[in-house]
C-alpha atoms as a PDB file:
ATOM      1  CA  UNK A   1       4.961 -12.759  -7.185  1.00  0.00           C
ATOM      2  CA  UNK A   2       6.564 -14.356  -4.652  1.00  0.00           C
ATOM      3  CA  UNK A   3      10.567 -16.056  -4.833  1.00  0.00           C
ATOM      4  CA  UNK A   4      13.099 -18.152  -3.010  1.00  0.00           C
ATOM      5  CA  UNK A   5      13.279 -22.400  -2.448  1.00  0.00           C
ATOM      6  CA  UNK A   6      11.418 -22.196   1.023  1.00  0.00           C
ATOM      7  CA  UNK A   7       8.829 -19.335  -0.223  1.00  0.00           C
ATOM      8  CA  UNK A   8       7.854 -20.983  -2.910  1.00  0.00           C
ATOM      9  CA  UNK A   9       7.963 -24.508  -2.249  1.00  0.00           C
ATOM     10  CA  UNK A  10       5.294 -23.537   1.291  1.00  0.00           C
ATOM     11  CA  UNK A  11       3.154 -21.695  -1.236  1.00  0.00           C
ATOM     12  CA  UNK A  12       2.509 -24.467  -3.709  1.00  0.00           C
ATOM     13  CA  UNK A  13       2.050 -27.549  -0.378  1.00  0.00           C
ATOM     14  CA  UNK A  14      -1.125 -25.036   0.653  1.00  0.00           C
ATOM     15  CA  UNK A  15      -2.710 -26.196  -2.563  1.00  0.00           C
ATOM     16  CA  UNK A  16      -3.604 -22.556  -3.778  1.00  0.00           C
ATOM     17  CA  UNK A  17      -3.478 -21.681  -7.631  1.00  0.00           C
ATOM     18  CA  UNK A  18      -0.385 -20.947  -9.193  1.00  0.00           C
ATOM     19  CA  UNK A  19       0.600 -19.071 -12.536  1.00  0.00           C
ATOM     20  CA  UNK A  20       3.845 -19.444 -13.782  1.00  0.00           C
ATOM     21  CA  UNK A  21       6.955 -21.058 -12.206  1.00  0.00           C
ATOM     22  CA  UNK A  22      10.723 -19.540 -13.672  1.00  0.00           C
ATOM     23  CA  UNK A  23      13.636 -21.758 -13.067  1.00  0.00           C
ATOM     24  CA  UNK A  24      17.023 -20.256 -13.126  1.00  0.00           C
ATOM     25  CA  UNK A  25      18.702 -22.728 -16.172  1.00  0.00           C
ATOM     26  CA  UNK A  26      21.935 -23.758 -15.600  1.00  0.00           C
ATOM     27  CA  UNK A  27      21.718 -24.606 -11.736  1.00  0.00           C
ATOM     28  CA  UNK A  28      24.977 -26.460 -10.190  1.00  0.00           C
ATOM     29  CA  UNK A  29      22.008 -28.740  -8.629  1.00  0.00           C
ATOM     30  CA  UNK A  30      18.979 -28.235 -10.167  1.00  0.00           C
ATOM     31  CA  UNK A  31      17.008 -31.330  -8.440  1.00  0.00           C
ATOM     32  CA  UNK A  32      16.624 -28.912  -5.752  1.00  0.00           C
ATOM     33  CA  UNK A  33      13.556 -27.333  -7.337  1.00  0.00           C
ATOM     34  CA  UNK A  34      12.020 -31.063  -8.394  1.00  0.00           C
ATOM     35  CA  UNK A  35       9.273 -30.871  -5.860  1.00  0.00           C
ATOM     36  CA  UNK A  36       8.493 -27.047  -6.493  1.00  0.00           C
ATOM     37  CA  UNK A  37       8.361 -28.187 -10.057  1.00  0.00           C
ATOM     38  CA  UNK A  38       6.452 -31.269  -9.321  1.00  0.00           C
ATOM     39  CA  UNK A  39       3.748 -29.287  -7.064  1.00  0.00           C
ATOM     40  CA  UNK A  40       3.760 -26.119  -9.722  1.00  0.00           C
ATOM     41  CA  UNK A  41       2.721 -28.991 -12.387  1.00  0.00           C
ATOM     42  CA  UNK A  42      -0.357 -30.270 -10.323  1.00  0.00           C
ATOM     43  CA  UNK A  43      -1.617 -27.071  -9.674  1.00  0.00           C
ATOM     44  CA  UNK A  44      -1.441 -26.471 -13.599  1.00  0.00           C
ATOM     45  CA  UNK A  45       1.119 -23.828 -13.795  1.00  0.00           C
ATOM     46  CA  UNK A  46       3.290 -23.185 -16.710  1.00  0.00           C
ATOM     47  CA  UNK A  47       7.370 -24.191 -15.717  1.00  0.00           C
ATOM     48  CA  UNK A  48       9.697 -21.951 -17.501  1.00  0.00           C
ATOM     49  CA  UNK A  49      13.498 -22.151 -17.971  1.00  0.00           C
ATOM     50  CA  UNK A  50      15.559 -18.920 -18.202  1.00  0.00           C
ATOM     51  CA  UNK A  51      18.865 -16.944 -17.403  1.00  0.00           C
ATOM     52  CA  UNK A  52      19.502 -14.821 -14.731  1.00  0.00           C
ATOM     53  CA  UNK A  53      19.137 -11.576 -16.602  1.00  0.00           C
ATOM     54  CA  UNK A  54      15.157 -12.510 -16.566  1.00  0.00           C
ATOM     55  CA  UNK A  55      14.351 -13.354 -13.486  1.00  0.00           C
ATOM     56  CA  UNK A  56      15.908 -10.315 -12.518  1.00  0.00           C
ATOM     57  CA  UNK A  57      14.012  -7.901 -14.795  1.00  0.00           C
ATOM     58  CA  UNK A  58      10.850  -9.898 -13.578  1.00  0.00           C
ATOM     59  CA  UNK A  59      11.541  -8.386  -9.769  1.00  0.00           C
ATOM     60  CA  UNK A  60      11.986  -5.080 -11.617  1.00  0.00           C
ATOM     61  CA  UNK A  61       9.278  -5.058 -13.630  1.00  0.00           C
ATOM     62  CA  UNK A  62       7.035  -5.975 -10.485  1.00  0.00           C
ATOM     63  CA  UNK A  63       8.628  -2.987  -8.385  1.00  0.00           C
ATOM     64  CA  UNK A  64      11.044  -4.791  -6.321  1.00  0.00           C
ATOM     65  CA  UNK A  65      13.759  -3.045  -4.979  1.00  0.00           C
ATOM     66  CA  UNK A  66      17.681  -3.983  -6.206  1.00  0.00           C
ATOM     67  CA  UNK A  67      18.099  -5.859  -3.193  1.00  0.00           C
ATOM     68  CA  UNK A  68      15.775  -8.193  -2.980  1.00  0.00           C
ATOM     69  CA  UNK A  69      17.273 -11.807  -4.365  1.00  0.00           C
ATOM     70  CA  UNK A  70      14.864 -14.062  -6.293  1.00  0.00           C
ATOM     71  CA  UNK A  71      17.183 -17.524  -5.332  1.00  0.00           C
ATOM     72  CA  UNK A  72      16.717 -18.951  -8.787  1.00  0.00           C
ATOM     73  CA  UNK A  73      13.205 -19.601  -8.781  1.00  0.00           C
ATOM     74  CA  UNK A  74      10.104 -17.072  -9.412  1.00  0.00           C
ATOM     75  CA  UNK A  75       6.495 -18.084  -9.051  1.00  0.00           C
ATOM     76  CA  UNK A  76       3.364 -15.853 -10.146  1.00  0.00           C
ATOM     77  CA  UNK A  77       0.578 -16.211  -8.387  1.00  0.00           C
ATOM     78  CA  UNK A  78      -3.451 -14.764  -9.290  1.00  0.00           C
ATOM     79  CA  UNK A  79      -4.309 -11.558  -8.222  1.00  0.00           C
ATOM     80  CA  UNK A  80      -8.139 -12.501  -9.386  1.00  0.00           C
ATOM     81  CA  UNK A  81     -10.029 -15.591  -7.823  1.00  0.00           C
ATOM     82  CA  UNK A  82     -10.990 -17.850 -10.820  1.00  0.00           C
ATOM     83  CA  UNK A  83     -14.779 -18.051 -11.359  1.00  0.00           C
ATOM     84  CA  UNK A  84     -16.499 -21.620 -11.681  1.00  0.00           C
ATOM     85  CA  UNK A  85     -18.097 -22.642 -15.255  1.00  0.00           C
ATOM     86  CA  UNK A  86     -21.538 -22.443 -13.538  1.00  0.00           C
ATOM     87  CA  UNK A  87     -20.796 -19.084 -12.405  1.00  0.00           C
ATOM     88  CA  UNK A  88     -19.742 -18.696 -15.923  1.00  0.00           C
ATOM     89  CA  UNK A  89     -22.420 -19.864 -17.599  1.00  0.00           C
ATOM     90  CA  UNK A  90     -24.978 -18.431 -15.112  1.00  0.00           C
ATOM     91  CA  UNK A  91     -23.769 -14.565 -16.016  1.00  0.00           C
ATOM     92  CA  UNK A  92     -26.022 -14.507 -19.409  1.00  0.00           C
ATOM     93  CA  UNK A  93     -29.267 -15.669 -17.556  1.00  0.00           C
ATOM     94  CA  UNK A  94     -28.897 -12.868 -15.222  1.00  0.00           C
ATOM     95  CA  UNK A  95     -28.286 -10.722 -18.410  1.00  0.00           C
ATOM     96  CA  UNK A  96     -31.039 -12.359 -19.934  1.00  0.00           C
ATOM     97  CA  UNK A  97     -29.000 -12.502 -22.801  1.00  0.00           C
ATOM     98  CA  UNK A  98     -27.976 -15.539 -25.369  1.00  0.00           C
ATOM     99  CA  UNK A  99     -24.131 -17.193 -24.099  1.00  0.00           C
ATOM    100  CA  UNK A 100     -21.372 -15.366 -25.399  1.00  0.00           C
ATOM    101  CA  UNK A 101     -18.027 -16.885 -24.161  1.00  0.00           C
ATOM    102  CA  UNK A 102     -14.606 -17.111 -25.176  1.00  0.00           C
ATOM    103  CA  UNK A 103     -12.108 -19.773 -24.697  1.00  0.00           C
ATOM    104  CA  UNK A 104      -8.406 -19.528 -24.819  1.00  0.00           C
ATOM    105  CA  UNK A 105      -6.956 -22.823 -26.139  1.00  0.00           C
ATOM    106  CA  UNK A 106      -3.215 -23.184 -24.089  1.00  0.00           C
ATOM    107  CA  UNK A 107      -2.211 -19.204 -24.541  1.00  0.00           C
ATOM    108  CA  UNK A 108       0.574 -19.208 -23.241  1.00  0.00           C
ATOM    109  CA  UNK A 109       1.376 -15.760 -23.868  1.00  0.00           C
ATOM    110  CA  UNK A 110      -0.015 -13.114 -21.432  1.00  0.00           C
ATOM    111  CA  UNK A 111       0.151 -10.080 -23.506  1.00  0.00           C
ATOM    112  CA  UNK A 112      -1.806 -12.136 -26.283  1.00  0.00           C
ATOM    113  CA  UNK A 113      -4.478 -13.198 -23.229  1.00  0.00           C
ATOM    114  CA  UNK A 114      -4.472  -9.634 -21.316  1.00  0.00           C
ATOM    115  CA  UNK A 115      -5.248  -8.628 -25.158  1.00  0.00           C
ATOM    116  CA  UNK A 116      -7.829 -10.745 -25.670  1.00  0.00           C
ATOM    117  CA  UNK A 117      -9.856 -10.778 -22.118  1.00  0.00           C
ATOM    118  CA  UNK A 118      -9.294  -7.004 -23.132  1.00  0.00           C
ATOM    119  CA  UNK A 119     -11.161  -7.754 -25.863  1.00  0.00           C
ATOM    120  CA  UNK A 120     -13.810 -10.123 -24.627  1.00  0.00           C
ATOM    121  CA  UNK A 121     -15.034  -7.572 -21.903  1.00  0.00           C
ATOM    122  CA  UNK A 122     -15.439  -4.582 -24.252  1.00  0.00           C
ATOM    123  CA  UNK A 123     -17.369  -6.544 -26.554  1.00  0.00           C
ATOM    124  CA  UNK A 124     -19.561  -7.654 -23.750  1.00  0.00           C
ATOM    125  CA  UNK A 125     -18.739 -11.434 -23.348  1.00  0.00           C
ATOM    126  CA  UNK A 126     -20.137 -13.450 -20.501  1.00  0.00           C
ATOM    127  CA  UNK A 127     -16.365 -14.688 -19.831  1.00  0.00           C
ATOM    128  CA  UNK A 128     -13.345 -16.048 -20.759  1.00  0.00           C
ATOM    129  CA  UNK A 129     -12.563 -19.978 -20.538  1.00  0.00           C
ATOM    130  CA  UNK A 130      -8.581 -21.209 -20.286  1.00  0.00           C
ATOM    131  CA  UNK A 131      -7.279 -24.659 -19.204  1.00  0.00           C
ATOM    132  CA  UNK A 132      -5.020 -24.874 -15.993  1.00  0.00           C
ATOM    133  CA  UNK A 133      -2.108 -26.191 -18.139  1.00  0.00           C
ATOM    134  CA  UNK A 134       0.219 -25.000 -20.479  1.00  0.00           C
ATOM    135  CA  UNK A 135      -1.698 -21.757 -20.052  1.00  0.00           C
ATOM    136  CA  UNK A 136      -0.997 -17.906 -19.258  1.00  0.00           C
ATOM    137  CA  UNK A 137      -2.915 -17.383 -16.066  1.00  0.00           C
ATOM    138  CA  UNK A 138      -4.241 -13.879 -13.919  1.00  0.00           C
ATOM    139  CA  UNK A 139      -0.823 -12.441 -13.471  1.00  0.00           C
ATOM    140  CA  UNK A 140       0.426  -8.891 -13.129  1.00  0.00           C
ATOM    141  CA  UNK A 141       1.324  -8.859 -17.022  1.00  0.00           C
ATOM    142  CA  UNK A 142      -1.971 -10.179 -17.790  1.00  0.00           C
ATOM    143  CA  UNK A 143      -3.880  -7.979 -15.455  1.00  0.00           C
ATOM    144  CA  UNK A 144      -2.171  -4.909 -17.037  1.00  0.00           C
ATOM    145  CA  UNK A 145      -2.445  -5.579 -21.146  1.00  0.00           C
ATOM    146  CA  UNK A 146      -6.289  -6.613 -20.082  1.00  0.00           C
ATOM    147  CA  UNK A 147      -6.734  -2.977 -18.556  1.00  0.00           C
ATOM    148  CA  UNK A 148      -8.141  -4.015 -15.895  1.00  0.00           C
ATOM    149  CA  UNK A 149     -10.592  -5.687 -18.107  1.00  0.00           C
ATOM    150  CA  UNK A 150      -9.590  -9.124 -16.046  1.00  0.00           C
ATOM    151  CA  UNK A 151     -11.231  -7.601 -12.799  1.00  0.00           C
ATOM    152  CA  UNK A 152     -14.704  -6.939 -14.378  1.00  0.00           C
ATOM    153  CA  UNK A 153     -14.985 -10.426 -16.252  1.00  0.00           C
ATOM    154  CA  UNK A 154     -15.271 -13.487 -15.323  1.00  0.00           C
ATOM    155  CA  UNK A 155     -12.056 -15.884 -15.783  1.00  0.00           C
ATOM    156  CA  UNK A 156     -12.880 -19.754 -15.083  1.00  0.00           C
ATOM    157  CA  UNK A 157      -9.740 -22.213 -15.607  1.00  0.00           C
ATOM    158  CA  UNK A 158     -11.011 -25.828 -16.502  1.00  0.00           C
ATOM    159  CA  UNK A 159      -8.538 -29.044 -16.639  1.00  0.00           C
ATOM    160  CA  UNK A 160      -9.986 -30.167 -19.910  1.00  0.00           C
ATOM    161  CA  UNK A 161     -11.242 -27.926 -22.613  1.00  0.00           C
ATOM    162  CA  UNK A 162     -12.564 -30.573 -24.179  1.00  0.00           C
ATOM    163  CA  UNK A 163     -15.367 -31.625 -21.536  1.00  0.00           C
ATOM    164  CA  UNK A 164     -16.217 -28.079 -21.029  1.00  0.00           C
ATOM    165  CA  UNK A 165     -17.347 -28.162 -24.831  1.00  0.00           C
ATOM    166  CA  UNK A 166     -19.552 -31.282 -23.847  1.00  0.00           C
ATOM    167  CA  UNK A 167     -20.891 -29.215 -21.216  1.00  0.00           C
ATOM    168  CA  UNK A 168     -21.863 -25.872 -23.000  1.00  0.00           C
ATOM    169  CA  UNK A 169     -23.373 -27.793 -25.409  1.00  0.00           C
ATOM    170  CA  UNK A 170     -25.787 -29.079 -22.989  1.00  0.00           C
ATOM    171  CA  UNK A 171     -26.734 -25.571 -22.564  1.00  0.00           C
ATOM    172  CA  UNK A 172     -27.721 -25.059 -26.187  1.00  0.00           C
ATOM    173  CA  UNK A 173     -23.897 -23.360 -26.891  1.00  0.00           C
ATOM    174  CA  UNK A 174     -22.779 -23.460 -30.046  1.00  0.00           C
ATOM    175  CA  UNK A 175     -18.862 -23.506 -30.657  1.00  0.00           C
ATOM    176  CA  UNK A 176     -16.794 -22.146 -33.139  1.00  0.00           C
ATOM    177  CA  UNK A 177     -13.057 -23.026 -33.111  1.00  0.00           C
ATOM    178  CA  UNK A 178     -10.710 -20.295 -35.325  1.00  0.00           C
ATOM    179  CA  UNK A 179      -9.049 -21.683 -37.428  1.00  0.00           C
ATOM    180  CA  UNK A 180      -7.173 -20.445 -40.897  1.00  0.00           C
ATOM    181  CA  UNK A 181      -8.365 -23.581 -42.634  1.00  0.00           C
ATOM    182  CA  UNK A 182     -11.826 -22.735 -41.332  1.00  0.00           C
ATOM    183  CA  UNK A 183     -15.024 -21.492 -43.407  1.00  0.00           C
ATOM    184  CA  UNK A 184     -15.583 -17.802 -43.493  1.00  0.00           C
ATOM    185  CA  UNK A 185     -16.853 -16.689 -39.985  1.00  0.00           C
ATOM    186  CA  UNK A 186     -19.141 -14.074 -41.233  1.00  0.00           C
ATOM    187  CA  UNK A 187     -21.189 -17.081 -43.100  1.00  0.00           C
ATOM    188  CA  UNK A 188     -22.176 -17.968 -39.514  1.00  0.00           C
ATOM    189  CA  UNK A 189     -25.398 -17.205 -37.327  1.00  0.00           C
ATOM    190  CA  UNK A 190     -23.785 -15.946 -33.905  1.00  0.00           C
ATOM    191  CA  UNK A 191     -27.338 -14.867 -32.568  1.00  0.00           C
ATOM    192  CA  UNK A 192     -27.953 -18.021 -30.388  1.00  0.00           C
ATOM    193  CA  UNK A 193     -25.359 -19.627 -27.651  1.00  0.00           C
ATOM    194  CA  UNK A 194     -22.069 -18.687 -28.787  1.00  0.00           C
ATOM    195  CA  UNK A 195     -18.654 -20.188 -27.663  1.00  0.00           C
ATOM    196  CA  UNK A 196     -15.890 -18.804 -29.558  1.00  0.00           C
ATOM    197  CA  UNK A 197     -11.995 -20.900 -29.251  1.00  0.00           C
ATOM    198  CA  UNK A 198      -8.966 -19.487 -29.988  1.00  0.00           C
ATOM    199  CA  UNK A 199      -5.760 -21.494 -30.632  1.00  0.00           C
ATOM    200  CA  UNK A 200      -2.572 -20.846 -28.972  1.00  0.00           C
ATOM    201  CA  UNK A 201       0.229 -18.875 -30.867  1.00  0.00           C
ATOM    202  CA  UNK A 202       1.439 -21.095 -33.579  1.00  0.00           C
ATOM    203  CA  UNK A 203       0.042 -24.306 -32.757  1.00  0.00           C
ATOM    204  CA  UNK A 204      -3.807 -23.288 -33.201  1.00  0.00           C
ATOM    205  CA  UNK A 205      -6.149 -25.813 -31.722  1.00  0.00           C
ATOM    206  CA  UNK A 206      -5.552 -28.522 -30.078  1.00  0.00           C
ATOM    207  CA  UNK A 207      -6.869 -31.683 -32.128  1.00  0.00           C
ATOM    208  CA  UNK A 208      -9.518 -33.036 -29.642  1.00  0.00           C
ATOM    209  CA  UNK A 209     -10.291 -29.157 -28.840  1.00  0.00           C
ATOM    210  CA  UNK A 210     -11.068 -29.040 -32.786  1.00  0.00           C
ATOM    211  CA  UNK A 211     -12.951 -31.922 -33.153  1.00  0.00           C
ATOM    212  CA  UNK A 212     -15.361 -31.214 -30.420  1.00  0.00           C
ATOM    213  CA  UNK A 213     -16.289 -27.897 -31.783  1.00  0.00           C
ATOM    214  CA  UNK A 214     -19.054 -27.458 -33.939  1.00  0.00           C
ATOM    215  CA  UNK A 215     -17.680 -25.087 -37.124  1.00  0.00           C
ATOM    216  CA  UNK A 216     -14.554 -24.025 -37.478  1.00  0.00           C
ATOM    217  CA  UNK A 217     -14.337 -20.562 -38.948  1.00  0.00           C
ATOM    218  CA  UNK A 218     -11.591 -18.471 -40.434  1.00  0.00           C
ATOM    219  CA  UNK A 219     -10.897 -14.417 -40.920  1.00  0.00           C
ATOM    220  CA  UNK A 220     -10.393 -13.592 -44.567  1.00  0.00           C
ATOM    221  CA  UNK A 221      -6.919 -12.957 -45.258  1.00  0.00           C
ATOM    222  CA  UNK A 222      -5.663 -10.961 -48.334  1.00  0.00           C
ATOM    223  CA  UNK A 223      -2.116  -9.867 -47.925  1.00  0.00           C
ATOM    224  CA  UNK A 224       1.166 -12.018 -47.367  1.00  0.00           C
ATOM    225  CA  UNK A 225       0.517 -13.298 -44.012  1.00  0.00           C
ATOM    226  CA  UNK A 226      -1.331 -15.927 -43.648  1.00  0.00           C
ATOM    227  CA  UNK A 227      -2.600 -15.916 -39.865  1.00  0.00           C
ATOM    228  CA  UNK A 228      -3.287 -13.455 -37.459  1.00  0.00           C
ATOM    229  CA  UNK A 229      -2.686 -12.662 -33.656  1.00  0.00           C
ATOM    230  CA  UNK A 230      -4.592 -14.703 -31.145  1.00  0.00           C
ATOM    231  CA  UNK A 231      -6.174 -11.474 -30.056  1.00  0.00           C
ATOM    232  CA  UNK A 232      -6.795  -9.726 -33.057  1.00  0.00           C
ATOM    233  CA  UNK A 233      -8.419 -12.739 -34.672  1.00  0.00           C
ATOM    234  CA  UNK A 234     -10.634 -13.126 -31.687  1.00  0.00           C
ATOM    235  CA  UNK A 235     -11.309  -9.821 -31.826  1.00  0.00           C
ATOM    236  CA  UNK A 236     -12.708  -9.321 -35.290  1.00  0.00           C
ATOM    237  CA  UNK A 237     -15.247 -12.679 -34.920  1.00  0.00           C
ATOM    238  CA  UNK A 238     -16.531 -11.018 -31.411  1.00  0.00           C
ATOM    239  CA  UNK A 239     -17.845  -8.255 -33.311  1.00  0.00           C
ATOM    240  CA  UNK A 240     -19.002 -10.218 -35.990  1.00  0.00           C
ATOM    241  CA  UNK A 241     -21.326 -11.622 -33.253  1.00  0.00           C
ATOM    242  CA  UNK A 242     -21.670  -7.900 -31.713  1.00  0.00           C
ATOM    243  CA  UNK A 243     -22.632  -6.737 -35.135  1.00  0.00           C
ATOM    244  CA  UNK A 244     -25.522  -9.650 -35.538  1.00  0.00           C
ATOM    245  CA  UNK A 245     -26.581  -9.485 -32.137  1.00  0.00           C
ATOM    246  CA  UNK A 246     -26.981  -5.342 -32.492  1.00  0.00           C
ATOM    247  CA  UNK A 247     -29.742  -6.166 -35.302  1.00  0.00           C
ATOM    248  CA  UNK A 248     -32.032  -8.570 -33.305  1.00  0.00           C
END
């Protein structure tokens, strides 16, 4: 995490990845932070308005002493170096193993994608797949709800989500977007490629996300509510595949 105008603004000209920029609201003058917005945009991090009150319990949260003044602007930063979708892809023909990767669809929560690369690495997944925008990214929050699960899987952040899909498929991947209006996932046969997408909270899939994928596939649901957490929903198809796989 790093803070202040100068900081920041120096940080995002060197071109390096960036996670999330906070922006105090209410600034007398808030064109000051245009270009840190501007620069935080292009390097695909989220830009996020709050109060005061936040930003300061962000410093806390990270260890920072009382003293130390944020200047109305916040920026988190990767503690992991992205992987590359080759490097990705590459991880199940060392394992000599069919693909099993999961994508994140615009997550913008991190608990929901510490949760779920939590997930992804206990179940054994190759990796996890998230676009550079409007996305949670390797931060501290993410790197603790993961468990340190982010540090032994690979993370690759792609610009379009959609072209990726093109690209598994190449590799004989097949992909399954989740979905509520979806056919039932266990009617599927994981035991080849496997890409498996998960919507952002509330929104789901993106419509060119959805159309690309092959099936879309949904958990059964029998009580009241009527969708599930990113994670957990994630969670239950991985070991649906986990499950099939195990019988080969």
């Amino acid at each position: 995490m790093i803070m202040g105008r100068n900081t920041v603004l120096e940080y995002l000209l060197s071109g390096k990845p960036a996670d999330t920029l906070y922006i105090l609201s209410g600034e007398k003058n808030p064109r000051d932070f245009n270009k840190q917005i501007s620069l935080a945009k292009e390097a695909g991090a989220v830009v996020k308005d709050c109060n005061a009150a936040k930003l300061d319990r962000l410093l806390a949260d990270a260890g920072f002493p009382a003293s130390v003044r944020h200047g109305g602007i916040l920026l988190l930063i990767p503690e992991t170096e992205y992987a590359t979708l080759d490097e990705l892809i590459a991880v199940s023909k060392e394992r000599k193993t069919a693909p099993f990767i999961i994508m994140a669809d615009e997550i913008t929560d991190p608990h929901n994608l510490g949760a779920l690369i939590r997930t992804a690495e206990a179940a054994g997944a190759d990796g996890v797949i998230i676009p550079k925008r409007r996305s949670a990214g390797l931060n501290t929050t993410v790197q603790a709800t993961s468990a340190g699960a982010a540090s032994h899987l690979k993370i690759c952040r792609e610009a379009n989500l959609s072209d990726v899909i093109e690209r598994l498929k190449k590799h004989n991947i097949w992909v399954y977007g989740a979905e509520a209006d979806g056919v039932p996932f266990r009617g599927q046969d994981y035991r080849g490629g496997v890409c498996l997408v998960i919507g952002s909270e509330g929104n789901g899939l993106r419509r060119l996300v959805r159309e690309n994928c092959d099936v879309i596939v949904a958990v059964d649901m029998y009580g009241r509510i009527n969708s599930l957490n990113a994670s957990v929903c994630g969670g239950i198809i991985m070991y649906e595949v986990v499950r099939q796989r195990s019988l080969i």
